[in-house]
C-alpha atoms as a PDB file:
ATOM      1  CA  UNK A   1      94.639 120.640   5.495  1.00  0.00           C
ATOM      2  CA  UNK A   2      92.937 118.208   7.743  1.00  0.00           C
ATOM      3  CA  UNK A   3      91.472 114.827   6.276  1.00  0.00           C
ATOM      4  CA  UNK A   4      89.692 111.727   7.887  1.00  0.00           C
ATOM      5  CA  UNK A   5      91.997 108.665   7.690  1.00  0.00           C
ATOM      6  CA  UNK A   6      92.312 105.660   9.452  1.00  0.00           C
ATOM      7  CA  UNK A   7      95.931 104.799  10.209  1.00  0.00           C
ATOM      8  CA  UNK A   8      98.644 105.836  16.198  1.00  0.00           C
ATOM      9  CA  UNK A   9      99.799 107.272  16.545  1.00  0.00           C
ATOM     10  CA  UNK A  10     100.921 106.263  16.770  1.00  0.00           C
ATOM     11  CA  UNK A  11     101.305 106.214  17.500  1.00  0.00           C
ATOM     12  CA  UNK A  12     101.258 108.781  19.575  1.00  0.00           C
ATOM     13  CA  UNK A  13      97.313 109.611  21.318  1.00  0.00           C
ATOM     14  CA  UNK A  14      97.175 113.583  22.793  1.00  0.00           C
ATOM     15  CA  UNK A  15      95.541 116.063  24.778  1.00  0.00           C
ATOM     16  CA  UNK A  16      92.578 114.602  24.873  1.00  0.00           C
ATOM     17  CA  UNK A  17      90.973 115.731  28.339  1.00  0.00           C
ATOM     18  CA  UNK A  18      90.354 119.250  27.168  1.00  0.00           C
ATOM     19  CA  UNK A  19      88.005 118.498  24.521  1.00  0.00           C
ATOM     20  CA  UNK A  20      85.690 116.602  26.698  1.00  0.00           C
ATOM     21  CA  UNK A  21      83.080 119.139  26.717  1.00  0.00           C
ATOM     22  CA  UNK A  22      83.098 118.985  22.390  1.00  0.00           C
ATOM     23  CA  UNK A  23      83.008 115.336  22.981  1.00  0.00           C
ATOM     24  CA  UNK A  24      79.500 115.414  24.466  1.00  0.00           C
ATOM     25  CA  UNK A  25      78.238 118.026  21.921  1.00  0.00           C
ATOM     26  CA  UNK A  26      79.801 116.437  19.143  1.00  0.00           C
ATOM     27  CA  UNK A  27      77.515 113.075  20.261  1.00  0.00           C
ATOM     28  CA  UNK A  28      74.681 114.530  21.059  1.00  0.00           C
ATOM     29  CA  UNK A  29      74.342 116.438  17.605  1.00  0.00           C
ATOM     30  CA  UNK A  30      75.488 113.663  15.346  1.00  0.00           C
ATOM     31  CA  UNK A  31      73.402 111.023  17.147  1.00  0.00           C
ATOM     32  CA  UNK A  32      70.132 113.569  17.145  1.00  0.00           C
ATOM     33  CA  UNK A  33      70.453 113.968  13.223  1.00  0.00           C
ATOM     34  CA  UNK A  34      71.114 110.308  12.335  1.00  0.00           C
ATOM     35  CA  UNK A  35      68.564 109.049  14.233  1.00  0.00           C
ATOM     36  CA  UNK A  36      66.034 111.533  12.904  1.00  0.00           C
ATOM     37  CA  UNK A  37      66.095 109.981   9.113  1.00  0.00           C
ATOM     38  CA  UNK A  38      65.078 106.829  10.453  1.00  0.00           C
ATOM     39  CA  UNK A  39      61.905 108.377  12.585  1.00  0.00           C
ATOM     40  CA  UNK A  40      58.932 109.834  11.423  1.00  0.00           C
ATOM     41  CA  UNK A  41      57.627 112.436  13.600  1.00  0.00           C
ATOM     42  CA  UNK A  42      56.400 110.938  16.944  1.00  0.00           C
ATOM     43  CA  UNK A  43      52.813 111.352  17.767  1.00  0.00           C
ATOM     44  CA  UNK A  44      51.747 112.454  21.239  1.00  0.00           C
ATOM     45  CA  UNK A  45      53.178 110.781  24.617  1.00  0.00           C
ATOM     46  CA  UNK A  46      56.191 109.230  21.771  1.00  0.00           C
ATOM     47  CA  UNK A  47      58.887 110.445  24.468  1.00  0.00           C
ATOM     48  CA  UNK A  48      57.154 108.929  27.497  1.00  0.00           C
ATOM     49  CA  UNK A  49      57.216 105.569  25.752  1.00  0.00           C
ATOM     50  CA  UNK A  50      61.619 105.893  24.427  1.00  0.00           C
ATOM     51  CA  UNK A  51      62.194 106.554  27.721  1.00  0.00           C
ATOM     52  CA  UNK A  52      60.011 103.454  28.775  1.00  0.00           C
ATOM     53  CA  UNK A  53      61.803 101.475  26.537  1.00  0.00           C
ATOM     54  CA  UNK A  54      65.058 102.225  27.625  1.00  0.00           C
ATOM     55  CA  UNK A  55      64.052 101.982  31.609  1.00  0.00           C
ATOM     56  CA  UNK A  56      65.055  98.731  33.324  1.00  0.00           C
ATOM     57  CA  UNK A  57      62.905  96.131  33.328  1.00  0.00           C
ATOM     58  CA  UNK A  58      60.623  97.415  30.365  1.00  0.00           C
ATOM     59  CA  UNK A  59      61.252  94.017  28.332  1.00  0.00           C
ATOM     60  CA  UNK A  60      61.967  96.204  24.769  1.00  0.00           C
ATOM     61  CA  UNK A  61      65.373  94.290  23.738  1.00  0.00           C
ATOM     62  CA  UNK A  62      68.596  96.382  23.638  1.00  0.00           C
ATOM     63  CA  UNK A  63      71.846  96.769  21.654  1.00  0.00           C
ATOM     64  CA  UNK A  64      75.007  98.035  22.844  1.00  0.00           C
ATOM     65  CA  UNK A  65      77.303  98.930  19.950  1.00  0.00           C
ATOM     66  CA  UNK A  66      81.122 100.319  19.648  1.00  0.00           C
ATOM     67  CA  UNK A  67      82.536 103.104  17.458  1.00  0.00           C
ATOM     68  CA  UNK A  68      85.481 103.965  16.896  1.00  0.00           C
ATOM     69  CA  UNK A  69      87.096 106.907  14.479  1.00  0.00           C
ATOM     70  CA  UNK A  70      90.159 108.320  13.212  1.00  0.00           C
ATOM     71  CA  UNK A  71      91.368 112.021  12.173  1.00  0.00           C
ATOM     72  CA  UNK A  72      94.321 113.626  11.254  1.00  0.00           C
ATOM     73  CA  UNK A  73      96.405 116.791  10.325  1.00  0.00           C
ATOM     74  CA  UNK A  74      99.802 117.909   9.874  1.00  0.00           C
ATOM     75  CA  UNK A  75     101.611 118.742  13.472  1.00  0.00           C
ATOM     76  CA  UNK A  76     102.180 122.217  14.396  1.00  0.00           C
ATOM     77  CA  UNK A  77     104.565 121.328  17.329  1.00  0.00           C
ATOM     78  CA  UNK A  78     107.866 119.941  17.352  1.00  0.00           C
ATOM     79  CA  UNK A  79     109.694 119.011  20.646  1.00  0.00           C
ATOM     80  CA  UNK A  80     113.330 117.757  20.457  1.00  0.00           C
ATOM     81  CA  UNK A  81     116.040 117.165  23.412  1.00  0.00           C
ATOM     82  CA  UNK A  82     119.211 118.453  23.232  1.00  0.00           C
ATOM     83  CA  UNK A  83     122.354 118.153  25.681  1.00  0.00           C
ATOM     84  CA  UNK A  84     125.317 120.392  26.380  1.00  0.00           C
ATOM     85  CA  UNK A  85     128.494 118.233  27.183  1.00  0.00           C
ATOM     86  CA  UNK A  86     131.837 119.433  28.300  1.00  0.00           C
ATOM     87  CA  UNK A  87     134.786 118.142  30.113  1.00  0.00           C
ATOM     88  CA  UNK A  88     137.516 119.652  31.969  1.00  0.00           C
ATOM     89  CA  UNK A  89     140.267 118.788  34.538  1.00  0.00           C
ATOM     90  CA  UNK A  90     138.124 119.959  37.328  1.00  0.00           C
ATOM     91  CA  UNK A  91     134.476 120.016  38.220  1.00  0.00           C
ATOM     92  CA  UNK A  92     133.925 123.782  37.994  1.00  0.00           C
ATOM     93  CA  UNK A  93     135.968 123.966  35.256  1.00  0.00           C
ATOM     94  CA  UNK A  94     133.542 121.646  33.239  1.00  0.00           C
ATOM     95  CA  UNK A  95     130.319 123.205  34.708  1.00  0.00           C
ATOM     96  CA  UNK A  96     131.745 126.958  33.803  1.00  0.00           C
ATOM     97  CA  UNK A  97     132.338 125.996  30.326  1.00  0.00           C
ATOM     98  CA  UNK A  98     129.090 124.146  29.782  1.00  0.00           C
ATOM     99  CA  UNK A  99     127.125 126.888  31.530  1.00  0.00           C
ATOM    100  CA  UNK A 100     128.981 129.143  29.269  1.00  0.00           C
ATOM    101  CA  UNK A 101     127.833 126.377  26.178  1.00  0.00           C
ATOM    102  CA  UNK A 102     124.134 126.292  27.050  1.00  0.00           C
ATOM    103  CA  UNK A 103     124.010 130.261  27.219  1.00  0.00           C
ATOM    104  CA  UNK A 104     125.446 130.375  24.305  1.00  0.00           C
ATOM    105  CA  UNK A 105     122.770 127.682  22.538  1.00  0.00           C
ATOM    106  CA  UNK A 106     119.987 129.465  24.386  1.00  0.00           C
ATOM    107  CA  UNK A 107     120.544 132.337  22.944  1.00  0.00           C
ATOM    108  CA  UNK A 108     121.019 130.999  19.421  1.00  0.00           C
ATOM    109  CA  UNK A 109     117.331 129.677  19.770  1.00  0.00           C
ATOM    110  CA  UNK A 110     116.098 132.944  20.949  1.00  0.00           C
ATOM    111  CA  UNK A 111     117.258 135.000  17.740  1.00  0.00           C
ATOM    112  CA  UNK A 112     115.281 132.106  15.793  1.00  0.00           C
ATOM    113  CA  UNK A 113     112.201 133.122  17.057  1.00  0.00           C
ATOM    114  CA  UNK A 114     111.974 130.053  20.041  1.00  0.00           C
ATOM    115  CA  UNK A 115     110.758 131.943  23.554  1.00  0.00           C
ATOM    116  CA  UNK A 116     111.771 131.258  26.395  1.00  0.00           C
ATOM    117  CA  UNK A 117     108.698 129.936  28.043  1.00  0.00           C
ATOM    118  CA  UNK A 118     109.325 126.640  25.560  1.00  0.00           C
ATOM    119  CA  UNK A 119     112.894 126.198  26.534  1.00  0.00           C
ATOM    120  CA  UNK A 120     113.256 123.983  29.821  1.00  0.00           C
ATOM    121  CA  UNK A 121     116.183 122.679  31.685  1.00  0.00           C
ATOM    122  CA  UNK A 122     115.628 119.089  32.157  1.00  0.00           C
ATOM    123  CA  UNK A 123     118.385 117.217  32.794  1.00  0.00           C
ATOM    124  CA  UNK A 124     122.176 118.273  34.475  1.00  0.00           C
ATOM    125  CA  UNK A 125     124.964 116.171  35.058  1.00  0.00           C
ATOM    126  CA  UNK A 126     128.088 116.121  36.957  1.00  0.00           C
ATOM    127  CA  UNK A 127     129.781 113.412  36.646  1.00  0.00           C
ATOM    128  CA  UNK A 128     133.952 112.229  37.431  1.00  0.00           C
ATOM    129  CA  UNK A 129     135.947 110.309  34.582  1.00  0.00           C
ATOM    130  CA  UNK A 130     138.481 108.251  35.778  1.00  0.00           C
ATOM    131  CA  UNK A 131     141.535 106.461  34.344  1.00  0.00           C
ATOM    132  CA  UNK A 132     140.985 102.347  34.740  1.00  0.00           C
ATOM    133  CA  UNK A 133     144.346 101.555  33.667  1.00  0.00           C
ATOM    134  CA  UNK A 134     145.908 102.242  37.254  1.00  0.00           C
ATOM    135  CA  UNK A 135     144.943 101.047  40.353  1.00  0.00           C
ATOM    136  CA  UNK A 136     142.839 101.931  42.158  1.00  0.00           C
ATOM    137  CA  UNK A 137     141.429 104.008  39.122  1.00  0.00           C
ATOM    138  CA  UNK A 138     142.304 107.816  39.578  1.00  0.00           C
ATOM    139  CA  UNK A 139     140.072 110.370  38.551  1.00  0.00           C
ATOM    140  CA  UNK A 140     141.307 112.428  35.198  1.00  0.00           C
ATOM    141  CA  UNK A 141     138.882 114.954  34.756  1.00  0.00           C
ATOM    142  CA  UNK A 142     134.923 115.809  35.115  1.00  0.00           C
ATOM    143  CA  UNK A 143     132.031 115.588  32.287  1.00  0.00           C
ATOM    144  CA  UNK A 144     128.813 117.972  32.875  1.00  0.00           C
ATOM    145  CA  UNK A 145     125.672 117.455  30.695  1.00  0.00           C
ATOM    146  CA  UNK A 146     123.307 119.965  30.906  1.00  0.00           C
ATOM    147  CA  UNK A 147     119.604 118.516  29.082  1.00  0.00           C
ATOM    148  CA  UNK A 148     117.212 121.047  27.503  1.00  0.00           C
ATOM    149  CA  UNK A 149     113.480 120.494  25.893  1.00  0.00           C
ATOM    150  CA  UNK A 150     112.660 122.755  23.654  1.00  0.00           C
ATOM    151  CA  UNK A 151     109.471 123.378  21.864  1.00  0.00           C
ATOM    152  CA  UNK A 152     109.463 124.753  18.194  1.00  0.00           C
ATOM    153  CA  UNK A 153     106.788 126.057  16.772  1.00  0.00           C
ATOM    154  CA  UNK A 154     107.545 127.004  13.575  1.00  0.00           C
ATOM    155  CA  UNK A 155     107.329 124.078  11.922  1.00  0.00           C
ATOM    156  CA  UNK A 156     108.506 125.990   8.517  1.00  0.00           C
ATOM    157  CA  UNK A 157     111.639 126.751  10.204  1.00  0.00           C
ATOM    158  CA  UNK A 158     112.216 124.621  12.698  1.00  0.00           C
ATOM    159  CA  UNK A 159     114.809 122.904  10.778  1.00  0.00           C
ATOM    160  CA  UNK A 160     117.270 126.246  10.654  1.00  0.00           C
ATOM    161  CA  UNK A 161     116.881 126.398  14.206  1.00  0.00           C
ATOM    162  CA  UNK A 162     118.248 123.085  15.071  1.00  0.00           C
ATOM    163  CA  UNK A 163     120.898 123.707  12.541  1.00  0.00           C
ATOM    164  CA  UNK A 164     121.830 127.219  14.115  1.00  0.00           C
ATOM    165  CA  UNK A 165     121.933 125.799  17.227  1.00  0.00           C
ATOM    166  CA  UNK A 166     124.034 122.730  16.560  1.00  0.00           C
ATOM    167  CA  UNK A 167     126.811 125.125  15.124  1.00  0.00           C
ATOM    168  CA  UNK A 168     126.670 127.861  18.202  1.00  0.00           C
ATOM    169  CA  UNK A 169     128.380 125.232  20.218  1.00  0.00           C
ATOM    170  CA  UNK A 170     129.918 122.840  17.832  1.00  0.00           C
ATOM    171  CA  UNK A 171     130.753 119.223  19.358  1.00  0.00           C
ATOM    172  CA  UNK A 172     129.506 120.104  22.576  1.00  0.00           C
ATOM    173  CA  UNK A 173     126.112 119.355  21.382  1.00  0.00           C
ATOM    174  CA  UNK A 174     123.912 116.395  21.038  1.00  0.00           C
ATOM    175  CA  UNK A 175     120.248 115.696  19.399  1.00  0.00           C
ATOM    176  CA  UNK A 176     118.831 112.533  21.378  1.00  0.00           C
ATOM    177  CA  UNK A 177     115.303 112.844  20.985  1.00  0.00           C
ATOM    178  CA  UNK A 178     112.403 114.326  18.638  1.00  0.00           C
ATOM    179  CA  UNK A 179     108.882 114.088  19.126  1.00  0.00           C
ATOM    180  CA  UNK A 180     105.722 115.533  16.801  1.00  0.00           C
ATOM    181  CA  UNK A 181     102.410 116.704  18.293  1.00  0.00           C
ATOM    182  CA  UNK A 182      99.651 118.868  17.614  1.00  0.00           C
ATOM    183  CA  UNK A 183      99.130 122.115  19.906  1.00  0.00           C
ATOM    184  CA  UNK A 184      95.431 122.092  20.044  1.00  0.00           C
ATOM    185  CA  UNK A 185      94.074 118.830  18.935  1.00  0.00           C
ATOM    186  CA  UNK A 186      90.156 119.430  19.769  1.00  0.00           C
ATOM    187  CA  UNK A 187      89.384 120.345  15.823  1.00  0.00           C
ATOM    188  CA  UNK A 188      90.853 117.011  15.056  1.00  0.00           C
ATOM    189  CA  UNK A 189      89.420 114.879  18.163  1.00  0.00           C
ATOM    190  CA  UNK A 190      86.136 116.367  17.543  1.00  0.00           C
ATOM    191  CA  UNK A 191      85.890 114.934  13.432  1.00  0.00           C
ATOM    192  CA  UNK A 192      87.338 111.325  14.967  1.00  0.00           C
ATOM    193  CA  UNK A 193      84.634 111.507  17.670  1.00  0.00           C
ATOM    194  CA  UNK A 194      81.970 112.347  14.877  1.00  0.00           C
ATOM    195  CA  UNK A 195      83.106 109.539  12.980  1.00  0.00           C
ATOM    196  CA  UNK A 196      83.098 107.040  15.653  1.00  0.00           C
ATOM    197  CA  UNK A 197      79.312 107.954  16.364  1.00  0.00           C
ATOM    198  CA  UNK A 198      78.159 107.461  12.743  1.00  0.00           C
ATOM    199  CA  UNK A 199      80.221 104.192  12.797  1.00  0.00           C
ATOM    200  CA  UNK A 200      78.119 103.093  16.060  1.00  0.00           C
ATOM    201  CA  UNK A 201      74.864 104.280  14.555  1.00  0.00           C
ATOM    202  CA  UNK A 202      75.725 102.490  11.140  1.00  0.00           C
ATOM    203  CA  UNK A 203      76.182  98.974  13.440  1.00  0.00           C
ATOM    204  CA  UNK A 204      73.745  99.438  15.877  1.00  0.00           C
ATOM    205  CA  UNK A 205      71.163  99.743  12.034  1.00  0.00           C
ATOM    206  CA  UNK A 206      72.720  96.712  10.595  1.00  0.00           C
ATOM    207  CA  UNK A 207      72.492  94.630  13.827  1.00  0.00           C
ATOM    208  CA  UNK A 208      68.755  95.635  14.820  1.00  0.00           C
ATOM    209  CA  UNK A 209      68.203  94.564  10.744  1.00  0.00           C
ATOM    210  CA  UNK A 210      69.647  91.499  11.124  1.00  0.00           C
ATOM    211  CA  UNK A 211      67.702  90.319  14.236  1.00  0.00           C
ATOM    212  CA  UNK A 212      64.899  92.023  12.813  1.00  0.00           C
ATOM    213  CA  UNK A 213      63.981  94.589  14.851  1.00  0.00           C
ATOM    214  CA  UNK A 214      64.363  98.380  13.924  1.00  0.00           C
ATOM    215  CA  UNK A 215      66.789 100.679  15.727  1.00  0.00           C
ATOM    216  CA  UNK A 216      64.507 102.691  18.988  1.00  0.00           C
ATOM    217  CA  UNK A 217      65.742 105.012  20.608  1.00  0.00           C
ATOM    218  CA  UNK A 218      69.049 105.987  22.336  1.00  0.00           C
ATOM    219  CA  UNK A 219      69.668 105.258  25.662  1.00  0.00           C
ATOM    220  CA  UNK A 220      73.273 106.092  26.447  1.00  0.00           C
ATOM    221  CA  UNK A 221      75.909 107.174  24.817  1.00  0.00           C
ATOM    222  CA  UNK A 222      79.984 107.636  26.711  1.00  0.00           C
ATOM    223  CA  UNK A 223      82.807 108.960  25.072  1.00  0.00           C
ATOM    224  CA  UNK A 224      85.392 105.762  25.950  1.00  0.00           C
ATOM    225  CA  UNK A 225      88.413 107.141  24.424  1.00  0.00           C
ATOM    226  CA  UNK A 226      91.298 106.022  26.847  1.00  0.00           C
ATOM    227  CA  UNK A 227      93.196 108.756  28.656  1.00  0.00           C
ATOM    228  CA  UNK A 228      95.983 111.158  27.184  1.00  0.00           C
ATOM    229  CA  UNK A 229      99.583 110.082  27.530  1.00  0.00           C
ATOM    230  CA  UNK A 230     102.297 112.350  27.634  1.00  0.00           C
ATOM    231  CA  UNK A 231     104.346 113.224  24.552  1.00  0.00           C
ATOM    232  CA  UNK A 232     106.989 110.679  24.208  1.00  0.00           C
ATOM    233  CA  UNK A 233     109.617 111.671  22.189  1.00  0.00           C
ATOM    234  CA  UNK A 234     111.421 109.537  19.551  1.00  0.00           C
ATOM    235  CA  UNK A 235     115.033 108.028  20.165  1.00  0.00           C
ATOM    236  CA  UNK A 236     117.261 108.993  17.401  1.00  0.00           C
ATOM    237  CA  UNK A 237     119.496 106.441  15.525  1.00  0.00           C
ATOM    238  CA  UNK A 238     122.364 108.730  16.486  1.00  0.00           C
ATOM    239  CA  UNK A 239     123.129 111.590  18.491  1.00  0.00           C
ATOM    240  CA  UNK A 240     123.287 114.351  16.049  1.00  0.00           C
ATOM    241  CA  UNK A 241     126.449 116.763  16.003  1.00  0.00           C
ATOM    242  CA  UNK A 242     127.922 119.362  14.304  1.00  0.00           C
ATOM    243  CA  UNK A 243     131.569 121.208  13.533  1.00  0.00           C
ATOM    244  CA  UNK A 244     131.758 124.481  14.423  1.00  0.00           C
ATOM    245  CA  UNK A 245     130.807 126.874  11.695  1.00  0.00           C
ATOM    246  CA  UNK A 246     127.909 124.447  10.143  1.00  0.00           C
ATOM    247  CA  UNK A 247     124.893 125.765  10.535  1.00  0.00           C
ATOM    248  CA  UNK A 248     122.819 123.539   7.465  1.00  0.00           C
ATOM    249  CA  UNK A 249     118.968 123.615   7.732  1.00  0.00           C
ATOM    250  CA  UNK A 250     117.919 120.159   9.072  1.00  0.00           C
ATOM    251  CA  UNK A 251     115.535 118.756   6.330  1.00  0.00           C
ATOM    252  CA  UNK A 252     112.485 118.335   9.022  1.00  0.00           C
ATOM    253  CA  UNK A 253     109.084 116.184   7.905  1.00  0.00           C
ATOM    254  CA  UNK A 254     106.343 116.563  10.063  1.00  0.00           C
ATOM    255  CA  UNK A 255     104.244 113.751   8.518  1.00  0.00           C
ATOM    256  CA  UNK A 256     100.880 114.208   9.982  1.00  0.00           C
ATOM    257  CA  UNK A 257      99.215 113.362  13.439  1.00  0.00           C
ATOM    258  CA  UNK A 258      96.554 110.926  14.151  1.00  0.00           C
ATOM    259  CA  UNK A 259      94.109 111.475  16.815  1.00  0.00           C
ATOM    260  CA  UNK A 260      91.487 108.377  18.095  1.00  0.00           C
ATOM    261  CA  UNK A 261      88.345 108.152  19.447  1.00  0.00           C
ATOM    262  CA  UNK A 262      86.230 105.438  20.411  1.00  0.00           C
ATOM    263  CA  UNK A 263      82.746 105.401  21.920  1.00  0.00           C
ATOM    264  CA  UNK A 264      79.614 103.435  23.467  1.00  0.00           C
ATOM    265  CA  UNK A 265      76.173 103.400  22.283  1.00  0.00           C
ATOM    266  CA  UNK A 266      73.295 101.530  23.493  1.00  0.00           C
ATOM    267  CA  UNK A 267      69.718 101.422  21.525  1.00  0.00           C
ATOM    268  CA  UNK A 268      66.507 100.293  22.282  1.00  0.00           C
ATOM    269  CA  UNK A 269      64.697  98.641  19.597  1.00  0.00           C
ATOM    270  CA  UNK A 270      61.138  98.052  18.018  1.00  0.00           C
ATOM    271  CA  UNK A 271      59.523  95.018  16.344  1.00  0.00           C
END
C-alpha cells in the first residue's frame, strides 16, 4: 500500500514530533550499513583515529552534505467542518431550533459508526439580522451557527456519512472545509527519513570522489526536518447542502499523503 515517491503535501507536512526517537534509529542503522561497504575491517586503534579525524582541529578535511526524502500512503483520516444554521424571529428561538439541528446531525454521525470523542464543537454563533431598508435599520430576526469538526475514520465509508448527515437536517447544513491526513505517520516518516540518509551518503561519495578524497568516517548526523503544522483543512468551492430526504453517498478520494524528511550529514575524509 505504501510506496516511495517524490511529489507536499502538500502539501500538507504531519505529526512529525512523535517519531523522533525512529528518526535517530532509522539514521544510525542506515548510515552504519552504507558506510560499512565502503570499509574494510579496521585494524587495531581504527576508532581512536575516526574519532581523531572528526575532532576539531585534526586538519583531516570535512564534508557536510544534505538529504532529503519523500514517502507516501493512502490517508486513513478524514476531517471535514460542518455548520448548523438556523434563523428565527427571536434569539432563543433560533438557538432552540439549531440546538435541536445539531442533535439531530450528531446523532446521525453516531449510527454511522463516528464516536463521539472525534466530534468537537468549534465554532457558535449568535448573530441579529436586520432590515437596511428603514432607518435606522430594525432588527428582523436572529441567525445561530453552530461549527462542528469531525473526524472520520472510515475512509471506506466516510462518504455515506457525510451524505446521511447532510439529509438529517436538510438546508440547515453546510460543508466548508475538508482536510486528509494520516493517523500515525511514523511507518511513512521513517522510509522518507531512510531515504534522505542514503541520498546524503550517495552525495557525500560523489563529492569526496570528485575532490579526490574517499568518504571517512561520520561525524554527525541531525534529523532537520522542520516542525509539524497543524492539519489545515481545505476550503471548498461551495458550501455543500442538501434537501431533506437526500441522503447520496459523497464520492470521497483520498489520494494519498506525502510525508518529508530532510537531514544533515557531515564526513570526514581520507586521501
Amino acid at each position: 500500500m505504501r510506496q516511495v515517491a517524490e511529489p507536499a503535501g502538500a502539501t500538507r507536512v504531519l505529526r512529525r514530533g512523535a517519531v523522533l526517537g525512529v528518526a535517530a534509529l532509522v539514521i544510525a542503522s542506515v548510515v552504519a550499513s552504507s558506510l560499512a561497504i565502503s570499509r574494510s575491517t579496521p585494524a587495531a586503534g581504527a576508532g581512536s583515529a575516526g574519532i581523531s579525524s572528526c575532532a576539531a582541529g585534526s586538519g583531516a578535511a570535512r564534508i557536510t552534505v544534505h538529504g532529503t526524502g519523500t514517502a507516501s500512503g493512502p490517508p486513513d483520516l478524514l476531517t471535514i467542518v460542518m455548520s448548523v444554521n438556523t434563523t428565527a424571529p427571536s434569539a432563543t428561538g433560533a438557538l432552540s431550533e439549531n440546538n435541536a439541528d445539531a442533535a439531530t446531525l450528531i446523532t446521525s454521525l453516531g449510527r454511522d459508526g463516528v464516536s463521539g470523542g472525534d466530534v468537537q464543537t468549534t465554532g457558535l454563533s449568535i448573530q441579529p439580522r436586520y432590515d437596511y431598508q428603514t432607518t435606522p435599520a430594525t432588527i428582523t430576526g436572529y441567525s445561530v451557527s453552530d461549527t462542528l469538526t469531525i473526524q472520520l475514520r472510515n475512509m471506506s465509508s466516510a462518504g455515506a456519512a457525510i451524505g446521511t448527515a447532510a439529509a438529517s437536517i436538510g438546508n440547515a447544513i453546510s460543508l466548508t472545509s475538508m482536510g486528509f491526513s494520516l493517523s500515525n505517520d511514523s511507518s511513512i516518516a521513517a522510509t522518507a527519513r531512510e531515504v534522505a540518509v542514503r541520498q546524503a551518503i550517495s552525495y557525500a561519495r560523489a563529492v569526496a570522489s570528485a575532490s579526490g578524497r574517499r568518504l571517512g568516517p561520520l561525524c554527525s548526523a541531525t534529523d532537520v526536518t522542520p516542525p509539524a503544522t497543524s492539519l489545515e483543512s481545505l476550503p471548498l468551492a461551495a458550501n455543500y447542502q442538501a434537501e431533506a430526504g437526500a441522503a447520496s453517498p459523497v464520492p470521497v478520494q483520498g489520494g494519498a499523503e506525502v510525508v518529508n524528511a530532510t537531514v544533515t550529514m557531515t564526513f570526514a575524509t581520507k586521501a
